[in-house]
C-alpha atoms as a PDB file:
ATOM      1  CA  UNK A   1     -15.402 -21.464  -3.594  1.00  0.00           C
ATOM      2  CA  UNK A   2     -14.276 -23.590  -6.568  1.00  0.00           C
ATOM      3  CA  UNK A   3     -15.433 -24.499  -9.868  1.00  0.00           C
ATOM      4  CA  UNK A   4     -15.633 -27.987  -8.596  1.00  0.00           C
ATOM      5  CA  UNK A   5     -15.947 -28.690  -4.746  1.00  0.00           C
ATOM      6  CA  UNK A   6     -15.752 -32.542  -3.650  1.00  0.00           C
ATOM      7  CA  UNK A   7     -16.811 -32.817  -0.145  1.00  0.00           C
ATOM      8  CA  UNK A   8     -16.420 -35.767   2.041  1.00  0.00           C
ATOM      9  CA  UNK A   9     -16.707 -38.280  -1.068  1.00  0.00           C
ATOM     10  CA  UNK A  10     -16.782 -42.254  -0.546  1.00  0.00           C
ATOM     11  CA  UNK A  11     -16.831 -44.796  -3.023  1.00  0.00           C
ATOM     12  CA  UNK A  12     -16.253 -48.635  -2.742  1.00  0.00           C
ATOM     13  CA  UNK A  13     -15.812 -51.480  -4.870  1.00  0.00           C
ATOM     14  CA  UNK A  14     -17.237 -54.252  -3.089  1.00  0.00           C
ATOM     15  CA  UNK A  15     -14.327 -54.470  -0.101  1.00  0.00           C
ATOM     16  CA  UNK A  16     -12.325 -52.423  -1.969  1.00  0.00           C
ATOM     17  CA  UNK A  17     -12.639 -48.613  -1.018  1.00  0.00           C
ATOM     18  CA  UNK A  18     -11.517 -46.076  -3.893  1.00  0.00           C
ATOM     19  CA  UNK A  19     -12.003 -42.854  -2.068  1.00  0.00           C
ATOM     20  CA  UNK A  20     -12.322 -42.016   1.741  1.00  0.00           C
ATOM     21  CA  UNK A  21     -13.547 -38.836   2.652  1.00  0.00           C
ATOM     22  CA  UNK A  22     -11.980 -37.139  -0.164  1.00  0.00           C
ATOM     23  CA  UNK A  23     -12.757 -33.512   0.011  1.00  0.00           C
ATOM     24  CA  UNK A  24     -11.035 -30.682  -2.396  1.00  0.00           C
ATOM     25  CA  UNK A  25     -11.789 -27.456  -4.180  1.00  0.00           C
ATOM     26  CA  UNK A  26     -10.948 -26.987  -8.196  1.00  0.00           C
ATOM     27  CA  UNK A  27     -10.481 -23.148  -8.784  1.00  0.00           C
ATOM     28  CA  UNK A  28     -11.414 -21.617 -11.908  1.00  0.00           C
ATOM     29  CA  UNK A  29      -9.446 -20.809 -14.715  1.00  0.00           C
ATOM     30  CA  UNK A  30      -6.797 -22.720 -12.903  1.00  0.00           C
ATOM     31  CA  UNK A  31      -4.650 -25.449 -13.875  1.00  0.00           C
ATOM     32  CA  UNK A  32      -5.428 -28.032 -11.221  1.00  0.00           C
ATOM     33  CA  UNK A  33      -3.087 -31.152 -10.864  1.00  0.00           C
ATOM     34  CA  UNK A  34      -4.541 -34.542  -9.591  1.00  0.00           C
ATOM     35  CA  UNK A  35      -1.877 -36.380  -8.690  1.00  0.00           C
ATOM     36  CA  UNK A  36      -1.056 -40.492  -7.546  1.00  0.00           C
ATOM     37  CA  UNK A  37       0.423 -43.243  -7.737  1.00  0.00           C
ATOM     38  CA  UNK A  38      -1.657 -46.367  -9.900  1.00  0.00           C
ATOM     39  CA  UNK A  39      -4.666 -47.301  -7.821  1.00  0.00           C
ATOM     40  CA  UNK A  40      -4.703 -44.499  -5.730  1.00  0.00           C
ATOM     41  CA  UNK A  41      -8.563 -43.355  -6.371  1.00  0.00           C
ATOM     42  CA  UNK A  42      -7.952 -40.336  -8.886  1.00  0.00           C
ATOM     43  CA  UNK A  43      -9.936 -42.041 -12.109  1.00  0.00           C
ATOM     44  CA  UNK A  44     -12.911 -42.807  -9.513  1.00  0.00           C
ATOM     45  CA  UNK A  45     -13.046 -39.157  -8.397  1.00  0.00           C
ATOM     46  CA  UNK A  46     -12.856 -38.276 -12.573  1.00  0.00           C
ATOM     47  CA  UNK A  47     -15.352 -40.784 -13.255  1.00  0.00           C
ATOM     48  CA  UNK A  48     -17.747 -39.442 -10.325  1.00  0.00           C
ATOM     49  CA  UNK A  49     -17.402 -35.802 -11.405  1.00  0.00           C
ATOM     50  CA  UNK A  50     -18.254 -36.696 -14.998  1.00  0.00           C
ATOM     51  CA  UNK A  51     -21.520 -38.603 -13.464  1.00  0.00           C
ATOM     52  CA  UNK A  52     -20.253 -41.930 -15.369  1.00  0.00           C
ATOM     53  CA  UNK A  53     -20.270 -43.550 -11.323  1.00  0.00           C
ATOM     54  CA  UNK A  54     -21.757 -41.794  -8.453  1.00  0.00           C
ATOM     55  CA  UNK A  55     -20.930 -41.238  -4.994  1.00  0.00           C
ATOM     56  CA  UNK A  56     -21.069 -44.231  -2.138  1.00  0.00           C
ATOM     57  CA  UNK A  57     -21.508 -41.225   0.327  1.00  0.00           C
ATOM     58  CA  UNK A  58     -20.512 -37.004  -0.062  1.00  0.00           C
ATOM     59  CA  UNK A  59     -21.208 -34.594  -3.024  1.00  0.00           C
ATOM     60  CA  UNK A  60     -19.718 -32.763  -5.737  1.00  0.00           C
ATOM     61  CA  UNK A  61     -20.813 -29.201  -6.762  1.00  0.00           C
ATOM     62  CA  UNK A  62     -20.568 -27.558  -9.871  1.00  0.00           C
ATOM     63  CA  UNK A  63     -20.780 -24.142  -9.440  1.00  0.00           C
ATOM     64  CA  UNK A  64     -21.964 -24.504  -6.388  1.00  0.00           C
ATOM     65  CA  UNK A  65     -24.574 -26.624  -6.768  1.00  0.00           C
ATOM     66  CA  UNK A  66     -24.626 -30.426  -7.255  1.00  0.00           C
ATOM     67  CA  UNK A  67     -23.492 -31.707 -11.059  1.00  0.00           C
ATOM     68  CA  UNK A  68     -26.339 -32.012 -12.729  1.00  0.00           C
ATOM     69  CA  UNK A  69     -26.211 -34.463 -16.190  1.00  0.00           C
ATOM     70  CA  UNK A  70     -26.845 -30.751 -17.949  1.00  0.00           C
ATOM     71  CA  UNK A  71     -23.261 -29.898 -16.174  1.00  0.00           C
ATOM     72  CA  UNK A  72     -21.640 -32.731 -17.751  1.00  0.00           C
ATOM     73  CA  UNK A  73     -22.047 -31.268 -21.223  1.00  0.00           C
ATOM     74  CA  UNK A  74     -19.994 -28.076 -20.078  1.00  0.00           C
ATOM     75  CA  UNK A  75     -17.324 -30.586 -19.070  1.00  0.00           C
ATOM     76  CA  UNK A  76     -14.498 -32.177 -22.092  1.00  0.00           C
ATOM     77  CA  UNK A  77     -13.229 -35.194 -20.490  1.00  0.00           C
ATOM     78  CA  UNK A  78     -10.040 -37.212 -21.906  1.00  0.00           C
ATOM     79  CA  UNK A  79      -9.693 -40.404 -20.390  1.00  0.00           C
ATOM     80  CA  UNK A  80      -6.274 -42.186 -19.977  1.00  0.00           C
ATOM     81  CA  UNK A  81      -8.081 -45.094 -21.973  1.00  0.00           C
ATOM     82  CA  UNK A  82      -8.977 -43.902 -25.404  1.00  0.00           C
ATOM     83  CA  UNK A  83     -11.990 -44.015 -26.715  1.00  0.00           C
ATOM     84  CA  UNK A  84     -12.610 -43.623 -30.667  1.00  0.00           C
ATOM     85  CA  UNK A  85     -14.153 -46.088 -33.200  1.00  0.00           C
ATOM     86  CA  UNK A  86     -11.972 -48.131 -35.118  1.00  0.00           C
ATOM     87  CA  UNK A  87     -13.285 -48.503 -38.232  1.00  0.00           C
ATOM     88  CA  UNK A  88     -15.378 -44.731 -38.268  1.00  0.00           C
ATOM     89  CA  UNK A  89     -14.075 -42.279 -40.210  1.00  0.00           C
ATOM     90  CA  UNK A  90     -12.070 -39.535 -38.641  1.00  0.00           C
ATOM     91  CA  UNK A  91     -14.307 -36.868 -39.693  1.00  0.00           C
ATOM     92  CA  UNK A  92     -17.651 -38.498 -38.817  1.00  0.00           C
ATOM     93  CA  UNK A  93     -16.381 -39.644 -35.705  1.00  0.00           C
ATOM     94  CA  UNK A  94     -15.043 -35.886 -34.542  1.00  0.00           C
ATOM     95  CA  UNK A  95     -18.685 -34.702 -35.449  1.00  0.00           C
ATOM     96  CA  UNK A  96     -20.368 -37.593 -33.690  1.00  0.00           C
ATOM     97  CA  UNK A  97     -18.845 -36.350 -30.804  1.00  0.00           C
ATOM     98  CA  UNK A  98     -19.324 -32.862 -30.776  1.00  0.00           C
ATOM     99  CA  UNK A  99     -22.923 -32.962 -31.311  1.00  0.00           C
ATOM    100  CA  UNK A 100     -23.360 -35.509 -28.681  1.00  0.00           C
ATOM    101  CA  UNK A 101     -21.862 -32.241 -26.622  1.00  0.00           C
ATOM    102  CA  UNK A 102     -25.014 -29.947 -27.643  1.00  0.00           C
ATOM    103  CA  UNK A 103     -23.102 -28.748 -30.770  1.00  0.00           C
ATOM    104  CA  UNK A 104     -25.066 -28.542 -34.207  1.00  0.00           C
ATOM    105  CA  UNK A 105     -23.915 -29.652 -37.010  1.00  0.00           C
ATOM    106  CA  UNK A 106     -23.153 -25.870 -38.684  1.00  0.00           C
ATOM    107  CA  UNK A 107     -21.045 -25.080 -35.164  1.00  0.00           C
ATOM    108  CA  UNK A 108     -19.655 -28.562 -35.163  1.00  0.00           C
ATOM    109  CA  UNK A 109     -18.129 -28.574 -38.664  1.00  0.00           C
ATOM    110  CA  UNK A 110     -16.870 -25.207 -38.055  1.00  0.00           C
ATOM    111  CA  UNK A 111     -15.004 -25.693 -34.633  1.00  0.00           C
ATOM    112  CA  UNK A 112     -13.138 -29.203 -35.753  1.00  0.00           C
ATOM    113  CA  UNK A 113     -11.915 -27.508 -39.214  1.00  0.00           C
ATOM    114  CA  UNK A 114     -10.730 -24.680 -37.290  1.00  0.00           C
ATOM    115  CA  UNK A 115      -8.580 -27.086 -35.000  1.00  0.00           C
ATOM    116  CA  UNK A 116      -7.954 -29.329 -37.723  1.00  0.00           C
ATOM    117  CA  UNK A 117      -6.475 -26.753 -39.569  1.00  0.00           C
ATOM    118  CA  UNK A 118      -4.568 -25.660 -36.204  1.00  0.00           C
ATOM    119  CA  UNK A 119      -3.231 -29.415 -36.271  1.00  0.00           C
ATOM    120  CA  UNK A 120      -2.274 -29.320 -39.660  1.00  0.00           C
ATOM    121  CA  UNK A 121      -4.067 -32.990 -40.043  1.00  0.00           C
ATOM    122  CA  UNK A 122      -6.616 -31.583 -42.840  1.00  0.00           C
ATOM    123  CA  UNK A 123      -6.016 -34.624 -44.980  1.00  0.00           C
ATOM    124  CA  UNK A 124      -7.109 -37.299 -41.804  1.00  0.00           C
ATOM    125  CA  UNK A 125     -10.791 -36.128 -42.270  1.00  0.00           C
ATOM    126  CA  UNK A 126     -11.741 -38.820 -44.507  1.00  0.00           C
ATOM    127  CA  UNK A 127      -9.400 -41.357 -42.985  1.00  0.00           C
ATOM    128  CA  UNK A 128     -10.320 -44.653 -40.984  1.00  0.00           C
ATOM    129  CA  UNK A 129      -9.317 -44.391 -37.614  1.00  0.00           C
ATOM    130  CA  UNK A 130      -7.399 -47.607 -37.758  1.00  0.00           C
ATOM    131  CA  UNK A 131      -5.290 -45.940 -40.225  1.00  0.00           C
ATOM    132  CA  UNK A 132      -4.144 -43.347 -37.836  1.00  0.00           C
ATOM    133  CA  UNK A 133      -0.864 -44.243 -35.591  1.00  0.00           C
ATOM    134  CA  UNK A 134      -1.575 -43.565 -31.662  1.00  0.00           C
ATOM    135  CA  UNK A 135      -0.177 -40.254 -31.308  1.00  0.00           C
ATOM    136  CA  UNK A 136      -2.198 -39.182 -34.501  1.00  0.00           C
ATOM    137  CA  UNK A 137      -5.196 -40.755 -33.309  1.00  0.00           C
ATOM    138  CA  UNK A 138      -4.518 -39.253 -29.223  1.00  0.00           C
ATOM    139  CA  UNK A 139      -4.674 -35.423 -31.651  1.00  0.00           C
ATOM    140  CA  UNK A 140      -7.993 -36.434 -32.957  1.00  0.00           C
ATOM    141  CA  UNK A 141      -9.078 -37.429 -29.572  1.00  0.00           C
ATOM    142  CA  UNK A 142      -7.901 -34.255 -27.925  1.00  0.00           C
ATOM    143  CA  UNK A 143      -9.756 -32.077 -30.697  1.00  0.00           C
ATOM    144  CA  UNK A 144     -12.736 -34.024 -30.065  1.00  0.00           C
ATOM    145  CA  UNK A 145     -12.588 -32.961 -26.163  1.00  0.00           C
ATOM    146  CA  UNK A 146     -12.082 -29.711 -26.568  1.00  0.00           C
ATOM    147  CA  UNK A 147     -13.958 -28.684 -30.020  1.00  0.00           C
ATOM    148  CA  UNK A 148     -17.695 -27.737 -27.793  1.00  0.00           C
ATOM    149  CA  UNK A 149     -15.644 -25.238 -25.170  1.00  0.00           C
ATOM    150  CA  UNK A 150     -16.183 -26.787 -21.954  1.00  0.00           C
ATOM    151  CA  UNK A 151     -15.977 -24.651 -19.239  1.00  0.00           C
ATOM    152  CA  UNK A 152     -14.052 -27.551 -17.484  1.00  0.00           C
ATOM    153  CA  UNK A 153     -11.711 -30.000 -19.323  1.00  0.00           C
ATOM    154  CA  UNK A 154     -10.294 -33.416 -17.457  1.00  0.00           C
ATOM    155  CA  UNK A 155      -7.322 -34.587 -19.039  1.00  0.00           C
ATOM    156  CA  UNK A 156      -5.920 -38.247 -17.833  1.00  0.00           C
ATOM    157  CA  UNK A 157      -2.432 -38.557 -19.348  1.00  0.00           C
ATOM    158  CA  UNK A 158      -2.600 -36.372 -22.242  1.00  0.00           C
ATOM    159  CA  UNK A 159       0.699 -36.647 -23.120  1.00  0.00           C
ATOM    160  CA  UNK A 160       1.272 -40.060 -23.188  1.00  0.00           C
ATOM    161  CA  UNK A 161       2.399 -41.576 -26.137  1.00  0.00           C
ATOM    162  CA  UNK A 162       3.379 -38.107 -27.924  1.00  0.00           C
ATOM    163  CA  UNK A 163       6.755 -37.321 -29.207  1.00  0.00           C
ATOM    164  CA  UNK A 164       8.287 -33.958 -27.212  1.00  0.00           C
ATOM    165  CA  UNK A 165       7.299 -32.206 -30.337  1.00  0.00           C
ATOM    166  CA  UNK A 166       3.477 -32.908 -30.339  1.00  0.00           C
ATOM    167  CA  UNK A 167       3.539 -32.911 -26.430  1.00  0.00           C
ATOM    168  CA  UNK A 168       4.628 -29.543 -26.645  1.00  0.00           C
ATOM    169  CA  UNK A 169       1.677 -28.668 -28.826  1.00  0.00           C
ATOM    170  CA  UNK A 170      -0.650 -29.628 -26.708  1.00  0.00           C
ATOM    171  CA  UNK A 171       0.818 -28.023 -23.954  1.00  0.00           C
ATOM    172  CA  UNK A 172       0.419 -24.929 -25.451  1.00  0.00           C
ATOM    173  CA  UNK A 173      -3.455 -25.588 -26.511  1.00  0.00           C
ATOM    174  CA  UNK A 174      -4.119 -26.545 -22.725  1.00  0.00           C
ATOM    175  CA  UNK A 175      -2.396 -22.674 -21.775  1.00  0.00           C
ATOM    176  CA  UNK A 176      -4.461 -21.172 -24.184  1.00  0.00           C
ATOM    177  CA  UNK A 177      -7.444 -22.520 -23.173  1.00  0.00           C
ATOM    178  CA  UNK A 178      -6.647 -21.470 -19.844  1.00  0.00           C
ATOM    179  CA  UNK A 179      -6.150 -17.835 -20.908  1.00  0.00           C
ATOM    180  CA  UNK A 180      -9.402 -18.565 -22.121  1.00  0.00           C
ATOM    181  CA  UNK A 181     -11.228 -18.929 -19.179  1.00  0.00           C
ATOM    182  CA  UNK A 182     -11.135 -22.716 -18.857  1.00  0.00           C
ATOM    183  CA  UNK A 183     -10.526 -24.436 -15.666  1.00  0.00           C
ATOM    184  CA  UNK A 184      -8.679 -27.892 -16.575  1.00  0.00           C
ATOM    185  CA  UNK A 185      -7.578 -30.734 -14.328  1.00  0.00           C
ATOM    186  CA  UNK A 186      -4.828 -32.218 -15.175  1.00  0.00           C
ATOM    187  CA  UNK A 187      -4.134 -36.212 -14.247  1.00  0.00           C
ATOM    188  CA  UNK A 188      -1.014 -37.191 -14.991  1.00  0.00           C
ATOM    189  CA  UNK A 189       2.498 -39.325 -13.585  1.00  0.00           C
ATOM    190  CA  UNK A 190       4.982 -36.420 -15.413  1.00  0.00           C
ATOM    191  CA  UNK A 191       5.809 -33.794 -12.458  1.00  0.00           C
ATOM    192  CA  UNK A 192       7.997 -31.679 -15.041  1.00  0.00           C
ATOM    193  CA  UNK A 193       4.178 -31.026 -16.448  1.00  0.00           C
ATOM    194  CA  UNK A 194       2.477 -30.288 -13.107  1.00  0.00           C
ATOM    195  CA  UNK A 195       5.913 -28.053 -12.000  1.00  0.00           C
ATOM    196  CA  UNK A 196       5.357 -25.856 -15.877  1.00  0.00           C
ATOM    197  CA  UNK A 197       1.867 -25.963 -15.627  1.00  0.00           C
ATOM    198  CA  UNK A 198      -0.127 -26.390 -13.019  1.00  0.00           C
ATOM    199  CA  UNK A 199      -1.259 -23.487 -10.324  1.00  0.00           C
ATOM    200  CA  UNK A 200      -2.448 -26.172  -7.822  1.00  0.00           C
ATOM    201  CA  UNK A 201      -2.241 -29.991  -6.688  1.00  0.00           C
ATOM    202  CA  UNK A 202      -4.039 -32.597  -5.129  1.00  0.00           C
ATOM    203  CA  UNK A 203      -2.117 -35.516  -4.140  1.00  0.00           C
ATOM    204  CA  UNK A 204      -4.514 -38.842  -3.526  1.00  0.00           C
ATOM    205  CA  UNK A 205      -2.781 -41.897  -2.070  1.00  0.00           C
ATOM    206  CA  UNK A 206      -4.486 -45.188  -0.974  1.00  0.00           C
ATOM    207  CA  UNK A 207      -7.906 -43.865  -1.534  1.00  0.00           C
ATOM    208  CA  UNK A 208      -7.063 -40.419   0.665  1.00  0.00           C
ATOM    209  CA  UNK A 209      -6.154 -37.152   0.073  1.00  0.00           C
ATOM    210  CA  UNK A 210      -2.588 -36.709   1.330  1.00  0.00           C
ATOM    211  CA  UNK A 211      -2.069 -32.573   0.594  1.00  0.00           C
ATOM    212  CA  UNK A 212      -3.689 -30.344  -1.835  1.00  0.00           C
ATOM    213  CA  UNK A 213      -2.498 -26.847  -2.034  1.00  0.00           C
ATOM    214  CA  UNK A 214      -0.524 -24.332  -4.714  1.00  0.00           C
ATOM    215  CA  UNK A 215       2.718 -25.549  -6.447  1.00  0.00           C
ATOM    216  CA  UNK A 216       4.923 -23.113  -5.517  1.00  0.00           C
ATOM    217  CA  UNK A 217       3.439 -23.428  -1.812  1.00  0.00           C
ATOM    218  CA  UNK A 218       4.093 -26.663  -1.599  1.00  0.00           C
ATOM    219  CA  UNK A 219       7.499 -27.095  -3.020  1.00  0.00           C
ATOM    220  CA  UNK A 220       8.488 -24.934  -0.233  1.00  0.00           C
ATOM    221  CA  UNK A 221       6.994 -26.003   2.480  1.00  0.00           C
ATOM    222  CA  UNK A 222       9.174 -29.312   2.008  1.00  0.00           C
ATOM    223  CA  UNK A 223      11.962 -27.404   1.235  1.00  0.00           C
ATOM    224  CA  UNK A 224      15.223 -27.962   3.604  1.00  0.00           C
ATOM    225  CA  UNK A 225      16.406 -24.989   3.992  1.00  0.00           C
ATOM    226  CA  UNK A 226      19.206 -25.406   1.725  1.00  0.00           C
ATOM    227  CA  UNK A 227      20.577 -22.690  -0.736  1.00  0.00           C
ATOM    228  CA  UNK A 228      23.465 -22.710  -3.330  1.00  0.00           C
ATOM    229  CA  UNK A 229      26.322 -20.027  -3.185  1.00  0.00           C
ATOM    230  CA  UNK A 230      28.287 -19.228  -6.565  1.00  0.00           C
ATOM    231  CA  UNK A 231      31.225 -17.538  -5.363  1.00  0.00           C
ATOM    232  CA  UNK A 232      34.656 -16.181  -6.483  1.00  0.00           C
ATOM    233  CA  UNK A 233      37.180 -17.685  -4.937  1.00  0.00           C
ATOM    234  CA  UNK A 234      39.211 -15.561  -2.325  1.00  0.00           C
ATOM    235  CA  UNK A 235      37.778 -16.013   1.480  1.00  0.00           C
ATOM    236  CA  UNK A 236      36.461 -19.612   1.416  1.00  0.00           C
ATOM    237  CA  UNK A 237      32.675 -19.628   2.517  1.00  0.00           C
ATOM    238  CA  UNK A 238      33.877 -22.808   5.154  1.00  0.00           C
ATOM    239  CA  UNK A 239      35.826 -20.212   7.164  1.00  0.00           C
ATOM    240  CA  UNK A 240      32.522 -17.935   7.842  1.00  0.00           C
ATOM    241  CA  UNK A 241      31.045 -19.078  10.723  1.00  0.00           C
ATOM    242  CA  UNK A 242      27.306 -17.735  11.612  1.00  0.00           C
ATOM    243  CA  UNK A 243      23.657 -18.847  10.919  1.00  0.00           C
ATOM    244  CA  UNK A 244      24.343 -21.970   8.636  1.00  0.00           C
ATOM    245  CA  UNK A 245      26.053 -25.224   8.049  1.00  0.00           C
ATOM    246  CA  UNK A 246      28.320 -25.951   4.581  1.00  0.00           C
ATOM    247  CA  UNK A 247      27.141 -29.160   3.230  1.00  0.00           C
ATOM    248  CA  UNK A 248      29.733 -28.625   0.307  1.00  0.00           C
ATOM    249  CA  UNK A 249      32.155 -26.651  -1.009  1.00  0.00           C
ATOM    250  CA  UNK A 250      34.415 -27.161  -4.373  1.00  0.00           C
ATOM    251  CA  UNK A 251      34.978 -25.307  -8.005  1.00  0.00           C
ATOM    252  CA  UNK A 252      37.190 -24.648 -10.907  1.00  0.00           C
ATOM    253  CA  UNK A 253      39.403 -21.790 -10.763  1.00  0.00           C
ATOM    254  CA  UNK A 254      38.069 -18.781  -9.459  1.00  0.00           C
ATOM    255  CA  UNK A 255      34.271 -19.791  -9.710  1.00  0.00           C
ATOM    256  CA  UNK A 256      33.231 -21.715  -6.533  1.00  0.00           C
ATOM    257  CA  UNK A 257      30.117 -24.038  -5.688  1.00  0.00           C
ATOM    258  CA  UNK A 258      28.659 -24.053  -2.463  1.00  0.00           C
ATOM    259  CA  UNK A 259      25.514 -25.791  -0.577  1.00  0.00           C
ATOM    260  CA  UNK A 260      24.409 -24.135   2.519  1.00  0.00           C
ATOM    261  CA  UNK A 261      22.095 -25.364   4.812  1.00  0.00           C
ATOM    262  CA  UNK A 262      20.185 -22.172   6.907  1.00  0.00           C
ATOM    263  CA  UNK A 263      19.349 -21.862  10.134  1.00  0.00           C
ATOM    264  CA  UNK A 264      15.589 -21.944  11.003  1.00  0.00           C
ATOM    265  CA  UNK A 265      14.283 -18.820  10.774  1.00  0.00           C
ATOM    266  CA  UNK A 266      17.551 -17.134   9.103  1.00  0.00           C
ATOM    267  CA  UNK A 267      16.761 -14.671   6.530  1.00  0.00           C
ATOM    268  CA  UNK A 268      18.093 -14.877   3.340  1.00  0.00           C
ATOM    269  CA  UNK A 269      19.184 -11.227   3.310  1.00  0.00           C
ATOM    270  CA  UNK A 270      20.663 -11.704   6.466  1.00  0.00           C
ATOM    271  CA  UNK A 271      22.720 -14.555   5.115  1.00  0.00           C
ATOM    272  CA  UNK A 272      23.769 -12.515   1.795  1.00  0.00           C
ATOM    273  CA  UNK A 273      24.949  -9.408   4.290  1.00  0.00           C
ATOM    274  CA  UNK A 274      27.235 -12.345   6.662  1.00  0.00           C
ATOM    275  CA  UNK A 275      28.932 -13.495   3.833  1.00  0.00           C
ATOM    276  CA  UNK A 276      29.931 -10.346   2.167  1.00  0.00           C
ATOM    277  CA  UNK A 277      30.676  -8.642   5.269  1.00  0.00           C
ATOM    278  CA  UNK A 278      33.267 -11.950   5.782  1.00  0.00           C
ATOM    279  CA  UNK A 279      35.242 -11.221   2.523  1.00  0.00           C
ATOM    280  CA  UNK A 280      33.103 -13.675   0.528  1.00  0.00           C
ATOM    281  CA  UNK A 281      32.637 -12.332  -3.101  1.00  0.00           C
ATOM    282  CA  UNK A 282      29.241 -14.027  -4.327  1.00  0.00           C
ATOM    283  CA  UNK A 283      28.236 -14.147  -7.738  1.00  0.00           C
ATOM    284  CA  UNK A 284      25.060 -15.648  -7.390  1.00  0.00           C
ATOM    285  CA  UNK A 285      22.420 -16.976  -4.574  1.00  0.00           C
ATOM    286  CA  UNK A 286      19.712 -19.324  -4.981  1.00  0.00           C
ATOM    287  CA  UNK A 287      16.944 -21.261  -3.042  1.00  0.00           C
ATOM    288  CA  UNK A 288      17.479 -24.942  -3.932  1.00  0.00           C
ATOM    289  CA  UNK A 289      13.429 -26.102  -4.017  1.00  0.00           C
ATOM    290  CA  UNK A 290      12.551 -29.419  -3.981  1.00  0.00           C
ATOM    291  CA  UNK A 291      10.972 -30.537  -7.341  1.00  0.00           C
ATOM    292  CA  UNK A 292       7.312 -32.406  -7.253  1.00  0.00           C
ATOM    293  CA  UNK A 293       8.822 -35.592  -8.731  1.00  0.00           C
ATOM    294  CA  UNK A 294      10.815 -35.510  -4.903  1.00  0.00           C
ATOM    295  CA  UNK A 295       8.185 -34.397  -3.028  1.00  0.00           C
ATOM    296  CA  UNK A 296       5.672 -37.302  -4.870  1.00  0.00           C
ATOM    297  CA  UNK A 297       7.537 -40.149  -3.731  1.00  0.00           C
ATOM    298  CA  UNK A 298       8.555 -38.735  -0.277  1.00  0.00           C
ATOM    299  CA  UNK A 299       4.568 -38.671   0.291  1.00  0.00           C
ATOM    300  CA  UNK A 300       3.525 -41.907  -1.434  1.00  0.00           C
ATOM    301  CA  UNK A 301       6.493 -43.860   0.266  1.00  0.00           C
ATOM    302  CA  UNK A 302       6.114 -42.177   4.029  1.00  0.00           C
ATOM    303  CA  UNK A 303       2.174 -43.548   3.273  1.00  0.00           C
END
């Protein structure tokens, strides 16, 4: 049983229906992706777990038990569109919202100076928030999410519009609040972040849920069966005949590049053991995996 379990979940827009029997399970203290292409239902399914919409049809649990508005304050929810006051103060506006979380004052002011301090943006407390560039203004907004220690944290996009230094930074906040013991969904377009840091996916197209499932799990299963042989050159690898095709062969030198496409079925061991029994002298052997970005469009497009 997950943290979060969406079961059979319909919502419509007039004609327009956002979700269709959408039905998934968010583990704890897991990085869960939520993945899709624009207008694929993923900020409707956010939006209903947060209780800003509900449910045409179909329930979500929390624990177990349907999300209650209490629930909601265990939850830190960045949206993709941001959401702080122009003309507030950075400061006020940090405290505003972490006592509209259940914080007091006291535990308020000392959370956001300990992750102001973490920041380094000490001096924004007394700025206006119009003052503040978008990335600097996307930190504050992050701090604010995260400052009461939700037990779940939804994150749409949080990396957009950061520099790779910054995005880095909050990458490794949203680890360490894993280690924590936060469970976080992450909803976001950038597959090199789902492939470093998410444990599991959803993938929601057309207002259905396509495949949901671990990463590593799934990169396989679409897999092709194809592997890449470094070897030193000597007995060419297109003259060993046995339980694969060569896709290609070519190199340098003495140092050799090879594609291989297995078999069904064939054992990689059983391949390695072939080739060097044949006189091929391999250097090194690899599984060539799909990445999600591949595997994203293959599903969307095949939709």
């Amino acid at each position: 049983m997950g943290l979060i379990e969406c079961k059979e979940v319909c919502r419509s827009f007039g004609e327009k229906v956002a979700l269709d029997h959408v039905s998934l399970d968010i583990p704890e203290g897991k990085i869960f992706g939520l993945l899709g292409p624009n207008g694929a239902g993923k900020t409707t399914l956010i939006r209903i777990i947060n209780r800003i919409i509900m449910p045409d049809s179909g329930v979500v649990l929390f624990n177990g038990s349907p999300v209650t508005q209490a629930d909601v304050e265990k939850i830190g929810y960045l949206p993709e569109e941001r959401g702080l006051y122009r003309k507030m103060k950075v400061g006020d506006q940090a405290m505003y919202f972490a006592m509209l979380k259940g914080m007091s004052s006291r535990e308020a002011m000392s959370e956001l100076k300990k992750w102001f301090e973490k920041f380094g943006i000490e001096s924004w407390w007394n700025k206006k928030v119009e003052e503040l560039s978008k990335g600097m203004a996307q930190k504050v907004q992050f701090i604010t999410t995260v400052a009461h220690r939700p037990s779940l944290l939804i994150l749409d996009e949080p990396f957009s519009g950061f520099d790779p230094v910054n995005a880095q930074l909050i990458r490794n906040e949203i680890l360490k609040l894993k280690d924590e013991g936060a469970t976080i969904v992450l909803s976001t377009h950038n597959m090199e972040s789902v492939e470093e840091l998410c444990d599991g996916i959803a993938l929601i197209n057309r207002s259905r849920l396509v495949i949901t499932g671990g990463v590593d799990d799934i990169r396989h299963k679409y897999g092709n069966n194809n592997v890449e042989l470094v070897y030193t050159s000597g007995t060419p690898v297109s003259s060993v005949s046995g339980v694969f095709d060569v896709l290609s062969d070519g190199g340098d030198g003495s140092r050799r590049v090879a594609v291989l496409s297995l078999q069904d079925g064939t054992d990689n061991s059983a391949v390695l053991r072939h080739l060097m029994d044949n006189g091929v002298v391999i250097n090194s052997f690899r599984e060539l995996v799909p990445r999600m970005n591949d595997i994203f469009i293959k599903l969307v497009t095949e939709k």
